[in-house]
PDB file of N, CA and C in Angstrom:
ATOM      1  N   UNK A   1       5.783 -24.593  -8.609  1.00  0.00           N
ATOM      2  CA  UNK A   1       5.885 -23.238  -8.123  1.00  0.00           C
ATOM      3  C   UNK A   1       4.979 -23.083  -6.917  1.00  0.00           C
ATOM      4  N   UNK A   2       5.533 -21.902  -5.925  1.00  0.00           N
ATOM      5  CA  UNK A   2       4.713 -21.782  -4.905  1.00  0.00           C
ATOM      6  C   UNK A   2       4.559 -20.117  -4.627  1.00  0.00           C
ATOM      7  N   UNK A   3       4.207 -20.059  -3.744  1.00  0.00           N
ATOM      8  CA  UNK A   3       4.177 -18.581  -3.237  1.00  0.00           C
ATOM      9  C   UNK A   3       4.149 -18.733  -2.124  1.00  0.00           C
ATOM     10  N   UNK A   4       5.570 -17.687  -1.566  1.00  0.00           N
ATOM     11  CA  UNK A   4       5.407 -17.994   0.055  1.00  0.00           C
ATOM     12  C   UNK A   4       5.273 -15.844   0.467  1.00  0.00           C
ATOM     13  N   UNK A   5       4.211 -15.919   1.392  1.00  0.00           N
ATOM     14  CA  UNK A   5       4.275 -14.406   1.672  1.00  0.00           C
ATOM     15  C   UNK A   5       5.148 -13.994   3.111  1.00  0.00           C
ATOM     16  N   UNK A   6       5.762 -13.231   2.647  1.00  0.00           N
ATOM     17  CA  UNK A   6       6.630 -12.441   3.674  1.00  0.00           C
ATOM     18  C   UNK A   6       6.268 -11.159   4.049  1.00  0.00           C
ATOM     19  N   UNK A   7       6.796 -10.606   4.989  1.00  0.00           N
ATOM     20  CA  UNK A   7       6.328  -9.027   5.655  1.00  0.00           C
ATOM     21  C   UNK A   7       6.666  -7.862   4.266  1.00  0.00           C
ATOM     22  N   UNK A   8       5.293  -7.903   3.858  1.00  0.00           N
ATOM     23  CA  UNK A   8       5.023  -6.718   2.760  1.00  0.00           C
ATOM     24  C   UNK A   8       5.369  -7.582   1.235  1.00  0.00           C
ATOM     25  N   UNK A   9       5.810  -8.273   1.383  1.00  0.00           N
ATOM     26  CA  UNK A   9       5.882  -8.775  -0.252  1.00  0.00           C
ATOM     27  C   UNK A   9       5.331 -10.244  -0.294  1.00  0.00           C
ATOM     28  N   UNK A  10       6.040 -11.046  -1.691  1.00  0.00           N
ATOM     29  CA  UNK A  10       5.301 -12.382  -1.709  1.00  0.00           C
ATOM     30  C   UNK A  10       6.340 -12.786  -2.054  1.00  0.00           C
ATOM     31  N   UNK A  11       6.456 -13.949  -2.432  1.00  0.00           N
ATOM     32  CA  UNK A  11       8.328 -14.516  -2.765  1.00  0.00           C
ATOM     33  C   UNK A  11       7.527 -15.651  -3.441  1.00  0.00           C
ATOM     34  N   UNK A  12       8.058 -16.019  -5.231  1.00  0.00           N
ATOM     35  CA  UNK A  12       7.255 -17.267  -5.675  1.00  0.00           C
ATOM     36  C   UNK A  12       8.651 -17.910  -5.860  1.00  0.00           C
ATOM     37  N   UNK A  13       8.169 -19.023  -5.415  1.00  0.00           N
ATOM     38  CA  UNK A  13       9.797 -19.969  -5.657  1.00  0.00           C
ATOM     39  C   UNK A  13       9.316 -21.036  -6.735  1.00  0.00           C
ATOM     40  N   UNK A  14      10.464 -21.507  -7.775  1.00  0.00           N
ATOM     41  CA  UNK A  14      10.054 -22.550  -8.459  1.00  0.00           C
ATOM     42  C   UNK A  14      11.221 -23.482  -8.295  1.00  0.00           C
ATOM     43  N   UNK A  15      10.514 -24.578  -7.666  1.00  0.00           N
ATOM     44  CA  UNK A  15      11.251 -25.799  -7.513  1.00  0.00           C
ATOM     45  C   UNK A  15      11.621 -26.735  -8.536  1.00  0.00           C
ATOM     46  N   UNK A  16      12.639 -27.850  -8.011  1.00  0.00           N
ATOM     47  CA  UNK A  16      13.193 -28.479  -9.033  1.00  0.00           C
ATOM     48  C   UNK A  16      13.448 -29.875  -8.614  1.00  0.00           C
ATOM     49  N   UNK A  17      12.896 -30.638  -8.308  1.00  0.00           N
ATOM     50  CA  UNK A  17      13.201 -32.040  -8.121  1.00  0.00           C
ATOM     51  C   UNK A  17      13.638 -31.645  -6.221  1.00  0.00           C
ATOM     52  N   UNK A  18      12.572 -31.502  -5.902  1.00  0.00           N
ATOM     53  CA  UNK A  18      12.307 -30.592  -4.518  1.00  0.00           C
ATOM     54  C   UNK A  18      13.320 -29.895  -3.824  1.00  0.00           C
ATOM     55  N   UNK A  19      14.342 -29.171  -4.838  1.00  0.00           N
ATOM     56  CA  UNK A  19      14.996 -27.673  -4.241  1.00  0.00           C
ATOM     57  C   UNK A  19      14.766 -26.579  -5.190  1.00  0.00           C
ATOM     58  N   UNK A  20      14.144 -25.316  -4.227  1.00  0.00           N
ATOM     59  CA  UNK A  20      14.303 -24.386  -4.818  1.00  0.00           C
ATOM     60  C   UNK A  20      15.312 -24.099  -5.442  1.00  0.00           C
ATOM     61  N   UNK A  21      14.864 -23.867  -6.972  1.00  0.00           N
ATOM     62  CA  UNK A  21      16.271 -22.990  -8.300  1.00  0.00           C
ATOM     63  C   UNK A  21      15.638 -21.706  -8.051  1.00  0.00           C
ATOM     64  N   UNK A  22      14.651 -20.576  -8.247  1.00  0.00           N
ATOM     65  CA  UNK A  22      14.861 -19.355  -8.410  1.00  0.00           C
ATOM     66  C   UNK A  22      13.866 -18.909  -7.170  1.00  0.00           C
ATOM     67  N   UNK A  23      13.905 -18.013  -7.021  1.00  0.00           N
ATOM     68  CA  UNK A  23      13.144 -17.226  -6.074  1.00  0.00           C
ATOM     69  C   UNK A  23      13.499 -15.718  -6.740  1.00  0.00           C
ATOM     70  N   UNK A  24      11.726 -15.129  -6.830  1.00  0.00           N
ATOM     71  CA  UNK A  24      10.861 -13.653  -7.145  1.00  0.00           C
ATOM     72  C   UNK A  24      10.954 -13.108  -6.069  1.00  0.00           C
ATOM     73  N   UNK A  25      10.831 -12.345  -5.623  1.00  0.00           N
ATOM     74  CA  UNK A  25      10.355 -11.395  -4.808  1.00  0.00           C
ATOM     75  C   UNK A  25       9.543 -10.470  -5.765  1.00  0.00           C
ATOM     76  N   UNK A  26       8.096 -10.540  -5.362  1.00  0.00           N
ATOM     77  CA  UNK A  26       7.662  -9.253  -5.693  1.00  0.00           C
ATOM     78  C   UNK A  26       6.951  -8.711  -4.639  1.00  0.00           C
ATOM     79  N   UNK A  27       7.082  -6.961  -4.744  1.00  0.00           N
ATOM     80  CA  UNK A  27       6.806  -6.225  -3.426  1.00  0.00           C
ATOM     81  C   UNK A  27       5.533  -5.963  -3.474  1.00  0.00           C
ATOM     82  N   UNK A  28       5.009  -5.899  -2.050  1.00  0.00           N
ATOM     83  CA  UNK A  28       3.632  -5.651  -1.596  1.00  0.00           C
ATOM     84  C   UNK A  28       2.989  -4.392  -2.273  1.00  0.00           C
ATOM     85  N   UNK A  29       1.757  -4.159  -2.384  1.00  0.00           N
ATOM     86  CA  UNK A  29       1.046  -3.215  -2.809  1.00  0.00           C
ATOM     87  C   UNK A  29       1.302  -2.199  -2.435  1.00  0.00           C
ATOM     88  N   UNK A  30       1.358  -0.313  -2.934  1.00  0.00           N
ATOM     89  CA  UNK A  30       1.402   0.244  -2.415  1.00  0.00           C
ATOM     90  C   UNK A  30       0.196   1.076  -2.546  1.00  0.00           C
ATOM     91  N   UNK A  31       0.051   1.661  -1.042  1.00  0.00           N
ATOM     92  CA  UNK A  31      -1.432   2.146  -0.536  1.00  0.00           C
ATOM     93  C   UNK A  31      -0.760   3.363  -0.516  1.00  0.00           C
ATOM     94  N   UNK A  32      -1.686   4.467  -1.056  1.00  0.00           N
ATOM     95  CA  UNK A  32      -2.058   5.884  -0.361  1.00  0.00           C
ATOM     96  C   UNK A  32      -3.410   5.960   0.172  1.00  0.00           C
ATOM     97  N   UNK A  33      -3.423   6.591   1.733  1.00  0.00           N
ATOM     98  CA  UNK A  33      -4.207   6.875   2.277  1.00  0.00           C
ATOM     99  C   UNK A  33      -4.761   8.260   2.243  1.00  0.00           C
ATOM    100  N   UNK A  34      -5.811   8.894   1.531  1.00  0.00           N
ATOM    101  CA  UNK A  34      -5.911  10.319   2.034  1.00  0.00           C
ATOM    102  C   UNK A  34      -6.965  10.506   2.841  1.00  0.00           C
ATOM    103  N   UNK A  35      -6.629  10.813   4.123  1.00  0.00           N
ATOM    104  CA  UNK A  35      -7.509  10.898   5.184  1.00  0.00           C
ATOM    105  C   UNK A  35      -7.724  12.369   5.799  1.00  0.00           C
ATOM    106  N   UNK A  36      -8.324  13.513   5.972  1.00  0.00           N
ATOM    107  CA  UNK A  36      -7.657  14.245   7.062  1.00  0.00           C
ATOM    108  C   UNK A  36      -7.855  14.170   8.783  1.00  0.00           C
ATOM    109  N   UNK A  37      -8.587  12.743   9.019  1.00  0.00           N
ATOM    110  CA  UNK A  37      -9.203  13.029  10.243  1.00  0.00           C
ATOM    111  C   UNK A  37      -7.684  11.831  10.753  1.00  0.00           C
ATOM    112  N   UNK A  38      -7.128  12.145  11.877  1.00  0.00           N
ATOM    113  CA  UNK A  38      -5.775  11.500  12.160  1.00  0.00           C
ATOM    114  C   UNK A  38      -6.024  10.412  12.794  1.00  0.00           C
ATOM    115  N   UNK A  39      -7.205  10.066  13.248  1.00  0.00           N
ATOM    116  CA  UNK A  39      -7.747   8.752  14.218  1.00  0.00           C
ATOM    117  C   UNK A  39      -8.025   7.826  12.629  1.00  0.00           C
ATOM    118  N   UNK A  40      -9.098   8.146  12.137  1.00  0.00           N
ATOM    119  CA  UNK A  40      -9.313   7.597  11.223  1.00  0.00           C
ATOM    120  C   UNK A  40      -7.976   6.587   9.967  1.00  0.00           C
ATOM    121  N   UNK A  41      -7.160   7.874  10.064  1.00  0.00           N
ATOM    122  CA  UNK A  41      -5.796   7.559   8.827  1.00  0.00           C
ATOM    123  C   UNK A  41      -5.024   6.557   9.769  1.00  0.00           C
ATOM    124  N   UNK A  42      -4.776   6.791  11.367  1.00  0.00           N
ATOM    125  CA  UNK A  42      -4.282   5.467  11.809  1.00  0.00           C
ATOM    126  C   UNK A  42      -4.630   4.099  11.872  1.00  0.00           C
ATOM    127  N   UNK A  43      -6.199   4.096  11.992  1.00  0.00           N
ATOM    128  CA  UNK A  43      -6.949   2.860  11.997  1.00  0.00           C
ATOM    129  C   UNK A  43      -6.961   2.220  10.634  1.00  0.00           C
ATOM    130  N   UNK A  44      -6.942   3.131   9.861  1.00  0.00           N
ATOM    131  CA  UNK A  44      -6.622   2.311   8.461  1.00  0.00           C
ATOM    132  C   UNK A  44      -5.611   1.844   7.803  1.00  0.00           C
ATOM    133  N   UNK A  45      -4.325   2.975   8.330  1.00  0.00           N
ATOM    134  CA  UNK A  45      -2.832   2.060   8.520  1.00  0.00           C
ATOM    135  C   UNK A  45      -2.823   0.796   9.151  1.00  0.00           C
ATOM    136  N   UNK A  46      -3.692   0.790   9.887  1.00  0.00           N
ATOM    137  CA  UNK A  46      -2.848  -0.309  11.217  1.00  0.00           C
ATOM    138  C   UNK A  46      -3.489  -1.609  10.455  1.00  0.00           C
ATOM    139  N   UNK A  47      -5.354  -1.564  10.153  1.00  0.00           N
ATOM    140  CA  UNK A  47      -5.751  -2.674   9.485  1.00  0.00           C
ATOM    141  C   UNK A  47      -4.780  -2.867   8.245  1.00  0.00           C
ATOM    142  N   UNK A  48      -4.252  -1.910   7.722  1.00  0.00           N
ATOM    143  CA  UNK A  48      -3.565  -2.626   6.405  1.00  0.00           C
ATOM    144  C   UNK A  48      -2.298  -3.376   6.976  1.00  0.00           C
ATOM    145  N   UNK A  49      -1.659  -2.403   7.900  1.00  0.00           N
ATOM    146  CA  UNK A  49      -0.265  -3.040   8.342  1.00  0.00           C
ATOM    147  C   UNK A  49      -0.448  -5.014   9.262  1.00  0.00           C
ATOM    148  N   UNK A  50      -1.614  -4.446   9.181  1.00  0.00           N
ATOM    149  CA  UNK A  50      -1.793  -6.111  10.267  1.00  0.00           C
ATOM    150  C   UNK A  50      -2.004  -6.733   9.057  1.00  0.00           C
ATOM    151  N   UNK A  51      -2.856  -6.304   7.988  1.00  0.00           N
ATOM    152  CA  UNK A  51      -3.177  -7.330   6.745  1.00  0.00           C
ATOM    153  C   UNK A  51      -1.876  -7.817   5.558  1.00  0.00           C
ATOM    154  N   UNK A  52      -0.925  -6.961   5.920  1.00  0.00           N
ATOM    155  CA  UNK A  52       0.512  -7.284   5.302  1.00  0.00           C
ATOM    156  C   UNK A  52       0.983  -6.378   4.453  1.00  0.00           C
ATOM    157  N   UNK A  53       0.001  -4.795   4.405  1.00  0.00           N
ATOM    158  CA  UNK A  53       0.798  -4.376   3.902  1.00  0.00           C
ATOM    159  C   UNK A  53       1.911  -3.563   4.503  1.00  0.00           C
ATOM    160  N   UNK A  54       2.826  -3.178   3.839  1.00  0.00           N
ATOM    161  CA  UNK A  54       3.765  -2.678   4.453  1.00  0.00           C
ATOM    162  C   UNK A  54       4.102  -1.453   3.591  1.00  0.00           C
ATOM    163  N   UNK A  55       3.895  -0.929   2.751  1.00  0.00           N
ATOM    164  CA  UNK A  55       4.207   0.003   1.908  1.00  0.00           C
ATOM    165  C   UNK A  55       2.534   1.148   1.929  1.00  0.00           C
ATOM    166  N   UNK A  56       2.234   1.919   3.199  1.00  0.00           N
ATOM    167  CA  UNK A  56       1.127   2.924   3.367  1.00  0.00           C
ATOM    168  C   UNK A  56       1.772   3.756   3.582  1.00  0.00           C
ATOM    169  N   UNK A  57       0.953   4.924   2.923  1.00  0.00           N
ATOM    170  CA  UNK A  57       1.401   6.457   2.717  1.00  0.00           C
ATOM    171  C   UNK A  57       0.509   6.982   3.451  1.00  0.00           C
ATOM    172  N   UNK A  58       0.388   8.095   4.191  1.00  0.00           N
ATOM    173  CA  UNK A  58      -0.781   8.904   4.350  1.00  0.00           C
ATOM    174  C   UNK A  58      -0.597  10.647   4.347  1.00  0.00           C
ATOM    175  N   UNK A  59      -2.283  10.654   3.485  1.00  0.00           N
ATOM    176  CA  UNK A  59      -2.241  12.483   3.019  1.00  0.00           C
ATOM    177  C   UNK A  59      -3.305  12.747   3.898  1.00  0.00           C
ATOM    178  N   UNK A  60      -3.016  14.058   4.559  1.00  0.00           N
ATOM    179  CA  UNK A  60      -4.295  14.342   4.719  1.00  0.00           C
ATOM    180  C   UNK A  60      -5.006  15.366   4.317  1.00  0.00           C
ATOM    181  N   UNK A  61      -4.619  15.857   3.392  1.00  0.00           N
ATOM    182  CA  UNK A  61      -5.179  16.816   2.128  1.00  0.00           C
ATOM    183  C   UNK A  61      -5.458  16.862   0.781  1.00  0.00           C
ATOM    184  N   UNK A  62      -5.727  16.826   0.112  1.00  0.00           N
ATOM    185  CA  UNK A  62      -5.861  17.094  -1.773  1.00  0.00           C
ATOM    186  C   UNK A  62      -4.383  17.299  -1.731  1.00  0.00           C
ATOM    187  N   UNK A  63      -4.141  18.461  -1.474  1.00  0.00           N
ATOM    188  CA  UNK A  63      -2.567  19.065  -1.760  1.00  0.00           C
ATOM    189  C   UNK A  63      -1.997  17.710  -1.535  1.00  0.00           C
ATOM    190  N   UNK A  64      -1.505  17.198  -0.380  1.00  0.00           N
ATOM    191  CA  UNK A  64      -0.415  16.539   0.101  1.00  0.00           C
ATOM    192  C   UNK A  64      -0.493  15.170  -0.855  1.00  0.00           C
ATOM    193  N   UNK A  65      -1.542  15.052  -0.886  1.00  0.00           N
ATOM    194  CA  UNK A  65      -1.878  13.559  -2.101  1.00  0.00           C
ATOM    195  C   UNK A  65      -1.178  13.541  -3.481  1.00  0.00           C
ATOM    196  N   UNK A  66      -1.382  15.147  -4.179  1.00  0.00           N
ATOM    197  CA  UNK A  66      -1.179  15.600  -5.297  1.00  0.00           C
ATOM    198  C   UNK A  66       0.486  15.698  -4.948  1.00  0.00           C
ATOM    199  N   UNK A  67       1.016  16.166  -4.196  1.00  0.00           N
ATOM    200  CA  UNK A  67       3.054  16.041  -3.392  1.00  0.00           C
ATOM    201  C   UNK A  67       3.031  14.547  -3.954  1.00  0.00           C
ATOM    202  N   UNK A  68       2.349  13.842  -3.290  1.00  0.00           N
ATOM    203  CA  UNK A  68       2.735  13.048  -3.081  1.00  0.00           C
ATOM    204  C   UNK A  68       2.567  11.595  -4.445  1.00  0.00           C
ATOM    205  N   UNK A  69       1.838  11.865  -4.890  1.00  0.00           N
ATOM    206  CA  UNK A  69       1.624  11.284  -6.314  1.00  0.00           C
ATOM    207  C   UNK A  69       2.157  11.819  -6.930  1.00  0.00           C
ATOM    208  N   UNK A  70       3.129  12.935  -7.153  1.00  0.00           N
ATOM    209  CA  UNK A  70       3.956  13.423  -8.365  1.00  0.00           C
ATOM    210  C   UNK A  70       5.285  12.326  -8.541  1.00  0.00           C
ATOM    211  N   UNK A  71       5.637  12.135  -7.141  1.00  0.00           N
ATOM    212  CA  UNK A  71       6.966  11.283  -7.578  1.00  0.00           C
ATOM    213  C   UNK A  71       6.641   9.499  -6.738  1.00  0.00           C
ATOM    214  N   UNK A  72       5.601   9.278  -6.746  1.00  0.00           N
ATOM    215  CA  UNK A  72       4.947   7.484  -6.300  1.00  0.00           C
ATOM    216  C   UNK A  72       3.710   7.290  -6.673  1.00  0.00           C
ATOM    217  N   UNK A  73       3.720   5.945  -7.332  1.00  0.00           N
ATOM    218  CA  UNK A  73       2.430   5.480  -7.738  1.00  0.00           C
ATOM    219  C   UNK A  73       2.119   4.591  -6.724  1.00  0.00           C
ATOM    220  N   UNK A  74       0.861   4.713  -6.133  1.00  0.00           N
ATOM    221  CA  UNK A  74       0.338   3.367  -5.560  1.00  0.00           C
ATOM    222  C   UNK A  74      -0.622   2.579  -6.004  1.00  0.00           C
ATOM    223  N   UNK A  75      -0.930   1.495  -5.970  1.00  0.00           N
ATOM    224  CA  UNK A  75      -1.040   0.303  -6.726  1.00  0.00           C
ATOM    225  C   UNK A  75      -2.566   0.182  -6.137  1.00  0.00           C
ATOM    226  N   UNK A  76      -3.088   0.943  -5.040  1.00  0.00           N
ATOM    227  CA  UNK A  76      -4.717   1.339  -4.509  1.00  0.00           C
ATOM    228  C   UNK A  76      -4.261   2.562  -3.314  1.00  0.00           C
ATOM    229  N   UNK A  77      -5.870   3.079  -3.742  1.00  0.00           N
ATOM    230  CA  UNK A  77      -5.558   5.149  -3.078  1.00  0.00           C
ATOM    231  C   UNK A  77      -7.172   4.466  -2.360  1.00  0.00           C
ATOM    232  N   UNK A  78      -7.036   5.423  -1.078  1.00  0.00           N
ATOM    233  CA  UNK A  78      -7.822   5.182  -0.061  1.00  0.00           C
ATOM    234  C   UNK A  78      -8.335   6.180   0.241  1.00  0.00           C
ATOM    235  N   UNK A  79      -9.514   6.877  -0.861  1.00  0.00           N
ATOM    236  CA  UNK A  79      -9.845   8.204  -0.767  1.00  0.00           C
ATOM    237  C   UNK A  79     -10.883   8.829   0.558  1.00  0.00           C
ATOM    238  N   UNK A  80     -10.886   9.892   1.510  1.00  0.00           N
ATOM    239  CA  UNK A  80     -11.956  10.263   1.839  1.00  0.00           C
ATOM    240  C   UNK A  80     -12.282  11.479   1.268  1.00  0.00           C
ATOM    241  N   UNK A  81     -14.100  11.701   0.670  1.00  0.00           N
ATOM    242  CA  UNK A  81     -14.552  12.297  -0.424  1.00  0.00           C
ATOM    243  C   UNK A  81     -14.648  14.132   0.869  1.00  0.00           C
ATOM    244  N   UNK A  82     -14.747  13.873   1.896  1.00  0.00           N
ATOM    245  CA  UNK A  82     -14.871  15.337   2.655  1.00  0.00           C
ATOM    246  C   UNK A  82     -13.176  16.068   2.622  1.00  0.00           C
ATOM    247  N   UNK A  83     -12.651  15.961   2.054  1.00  0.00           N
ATOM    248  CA  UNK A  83     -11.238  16.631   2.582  1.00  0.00           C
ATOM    249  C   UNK A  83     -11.251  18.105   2.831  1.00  0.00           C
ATOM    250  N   UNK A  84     -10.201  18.834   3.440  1.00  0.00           N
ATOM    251  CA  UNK A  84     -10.946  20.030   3.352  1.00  0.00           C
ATOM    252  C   UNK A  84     -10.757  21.149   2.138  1.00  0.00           C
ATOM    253  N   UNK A  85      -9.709  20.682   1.850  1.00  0.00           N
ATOM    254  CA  UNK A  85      -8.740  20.974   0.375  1.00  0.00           C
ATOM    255  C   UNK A  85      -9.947  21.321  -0.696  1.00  0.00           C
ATOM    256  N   UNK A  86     -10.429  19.829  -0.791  1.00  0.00           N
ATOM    257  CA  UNK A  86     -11.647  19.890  -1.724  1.00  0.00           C
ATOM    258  C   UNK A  86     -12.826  18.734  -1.204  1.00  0.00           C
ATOM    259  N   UNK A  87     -13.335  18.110  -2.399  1.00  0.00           N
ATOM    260  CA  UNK A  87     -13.882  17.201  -2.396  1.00  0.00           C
ATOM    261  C   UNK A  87     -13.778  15.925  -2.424  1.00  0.00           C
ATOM    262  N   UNK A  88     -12.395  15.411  -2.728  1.00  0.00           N
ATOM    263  CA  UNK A  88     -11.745  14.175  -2.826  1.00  0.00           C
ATOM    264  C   UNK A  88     -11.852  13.458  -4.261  1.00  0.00           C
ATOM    265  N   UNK A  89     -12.958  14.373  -4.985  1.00  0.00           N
ATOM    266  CA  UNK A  89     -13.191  13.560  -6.447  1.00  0.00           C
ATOM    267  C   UNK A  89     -12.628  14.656  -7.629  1.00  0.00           C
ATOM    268  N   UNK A  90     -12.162  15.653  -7.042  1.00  0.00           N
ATOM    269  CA  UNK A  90     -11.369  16.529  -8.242  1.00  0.00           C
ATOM    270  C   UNK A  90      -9.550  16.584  -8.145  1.00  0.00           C
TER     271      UNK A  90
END
């Protein structure tokens, strides 16, 4: 078996007398960002998007986080604790 990574996911192939029989796909992590400062929420898209992920959200409120976690889970949340909503920890 191997793992080969592709744009946003990973693909594990298991070989067989050296041809791939099955190939996984499983999909990349998904990030929520809650940022409200808009310089900030891009720079942290972009490092993730260069680092492979491909599946970033961004809030830039309590509210919009809470929208937005009702119907997607992400797999790591990228909190900032000043929002203006609240505090980022309630």
């Amino acid at each position: 078996m191997f793992l080969a990574k592709e744009s946003g996911s990973v693909r594990l192939h298991r070989a067989t007398m050296g041809s791939v029989t099955d190939d996984i796909t499983i999909p990349g992590p998904r990030v929520l960002v809650v940022e409200d400062d808009q310089v900030q929420a891009f720079l942290v898209r972009e490092a993730l998007a260069g680092s492979g992920f491909s599946d970033v959200r961004i809030a830039a409120t309590a509210h919009e986080a809470d929208v937005v976690l009702a119907t997607w889970t992400p797999d790591l949340l990228i909190l900032d604790l000043g929002l203006p909503d609240g505090d980022g920890l309630s």
